[in-house]
Protein backbone atom coordinates (compact mmCIF):
# COMPACT_ATOMS: atom_id res chain seq x y z
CA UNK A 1 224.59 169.90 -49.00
CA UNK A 2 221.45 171.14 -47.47
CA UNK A 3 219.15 168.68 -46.91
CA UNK A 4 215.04 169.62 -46.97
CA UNK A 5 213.29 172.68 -48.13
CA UNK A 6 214.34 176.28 -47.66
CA UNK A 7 210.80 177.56 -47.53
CA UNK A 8 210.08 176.00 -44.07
CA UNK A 9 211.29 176.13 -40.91
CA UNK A 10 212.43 172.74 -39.39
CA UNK A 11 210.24 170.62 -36.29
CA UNK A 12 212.11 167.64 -34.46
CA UNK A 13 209.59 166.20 -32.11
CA UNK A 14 208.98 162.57 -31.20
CA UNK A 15 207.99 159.98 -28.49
CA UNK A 16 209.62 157.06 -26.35
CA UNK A 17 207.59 153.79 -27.29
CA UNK A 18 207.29 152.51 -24.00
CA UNK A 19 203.50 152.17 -23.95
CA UNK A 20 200.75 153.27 -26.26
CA UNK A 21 199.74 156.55 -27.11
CA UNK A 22 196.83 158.45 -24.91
CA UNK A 23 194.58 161.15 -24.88
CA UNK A 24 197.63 163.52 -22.94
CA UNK A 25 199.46 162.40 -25.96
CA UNK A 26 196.96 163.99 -28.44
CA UNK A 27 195.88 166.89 -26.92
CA UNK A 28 199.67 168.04 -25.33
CA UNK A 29 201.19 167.18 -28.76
CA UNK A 30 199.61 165.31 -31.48
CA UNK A 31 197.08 167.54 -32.49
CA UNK A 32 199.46 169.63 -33.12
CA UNK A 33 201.96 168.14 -34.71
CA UNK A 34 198.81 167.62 -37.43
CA UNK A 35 198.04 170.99 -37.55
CA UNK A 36 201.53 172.18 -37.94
CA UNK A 37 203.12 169.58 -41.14
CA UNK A 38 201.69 171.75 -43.83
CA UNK A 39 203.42 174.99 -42.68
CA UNK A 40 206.96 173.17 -41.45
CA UNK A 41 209.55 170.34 -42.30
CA UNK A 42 208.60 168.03 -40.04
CA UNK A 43 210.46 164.97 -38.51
CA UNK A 44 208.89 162.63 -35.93
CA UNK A 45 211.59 160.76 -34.08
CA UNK A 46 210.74 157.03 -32.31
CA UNK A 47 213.30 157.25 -29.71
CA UNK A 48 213.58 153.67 -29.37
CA UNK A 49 217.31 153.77 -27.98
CA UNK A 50 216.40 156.91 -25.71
CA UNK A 51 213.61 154.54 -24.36
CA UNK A 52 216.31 151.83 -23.27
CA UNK A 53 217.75 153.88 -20.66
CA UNK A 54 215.67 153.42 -18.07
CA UNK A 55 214.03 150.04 -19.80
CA UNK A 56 217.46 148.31 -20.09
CA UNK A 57 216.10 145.17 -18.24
CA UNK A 58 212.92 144.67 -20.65
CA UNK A 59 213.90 145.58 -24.41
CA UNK A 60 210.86 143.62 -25.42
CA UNK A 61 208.64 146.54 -23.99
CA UNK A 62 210.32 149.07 -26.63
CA UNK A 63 210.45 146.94 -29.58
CA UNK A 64 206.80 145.84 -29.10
CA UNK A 65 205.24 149.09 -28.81
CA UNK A 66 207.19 150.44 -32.09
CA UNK A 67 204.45 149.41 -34.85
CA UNK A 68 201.77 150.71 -32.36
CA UNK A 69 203.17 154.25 -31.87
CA UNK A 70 203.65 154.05 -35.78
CA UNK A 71 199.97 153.17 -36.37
CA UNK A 72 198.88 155.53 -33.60
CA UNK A 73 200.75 158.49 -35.65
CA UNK A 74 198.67 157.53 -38.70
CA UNK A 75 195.66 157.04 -36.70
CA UNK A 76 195.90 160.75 -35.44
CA UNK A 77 196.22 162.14 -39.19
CA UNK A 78 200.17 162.36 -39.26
CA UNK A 79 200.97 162.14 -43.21
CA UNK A 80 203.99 160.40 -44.11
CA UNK A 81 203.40 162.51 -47.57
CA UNK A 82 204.05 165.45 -44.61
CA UNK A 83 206.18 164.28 -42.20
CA UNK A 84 208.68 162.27 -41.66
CA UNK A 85 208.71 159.62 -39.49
CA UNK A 86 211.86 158.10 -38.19
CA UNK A 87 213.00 155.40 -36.19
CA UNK A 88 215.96 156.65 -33.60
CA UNK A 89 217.99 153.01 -33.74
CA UNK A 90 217.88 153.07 -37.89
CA UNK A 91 219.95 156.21 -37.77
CA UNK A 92 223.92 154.98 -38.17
CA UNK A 93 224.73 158.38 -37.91
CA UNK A 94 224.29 158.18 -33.95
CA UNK A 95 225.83 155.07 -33.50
């Protein structure tokens, strides 16, 4: 089965939530992402387990900054209508 649409090309992009979002973020990739979910697929990975690799000793930093990266992607225009967003650790397929 092929999963999405067949008119648009495919975008995997995404962040580590290990602190909030900043301008860098918008301008070197949000803004963008924005301007580019009308013409592709897009899916918007929270790479909550990526983050753990080098935040092993302080989970509590990743799991607390989830919601806000979340918000932040609303906050820039992201629609969920749009995109998808998706939450690396609530994929079973990795695990």
């Amino acid at each position: 089965m092929i999963y999405g649409r067949k008119d648009k090309k495919r975008i995997l992009t995404g962040d580590r939530p290990t602190g909030p979002l900043h301008i860098g973020h918008y301008l070197g990739s949000l803004k963008n992402r924005v301007a580019l979910q009308d013409e592709y697929e897009q899916y918007i990975l929270i790479a909550d387990v990526q983050a753990l690799t080098d935040n092993f000793d302080n989970p509590e930093k990743i799991s607390n900054n989830i919601v806000n990266v979340a918000l932040d992607y609303l906050g820039v225009g992201i629609d969920p209508d749009k995109s998808s967003i998706i939450l690396q650790s609530q994929i079973p397929e990795l695990f």
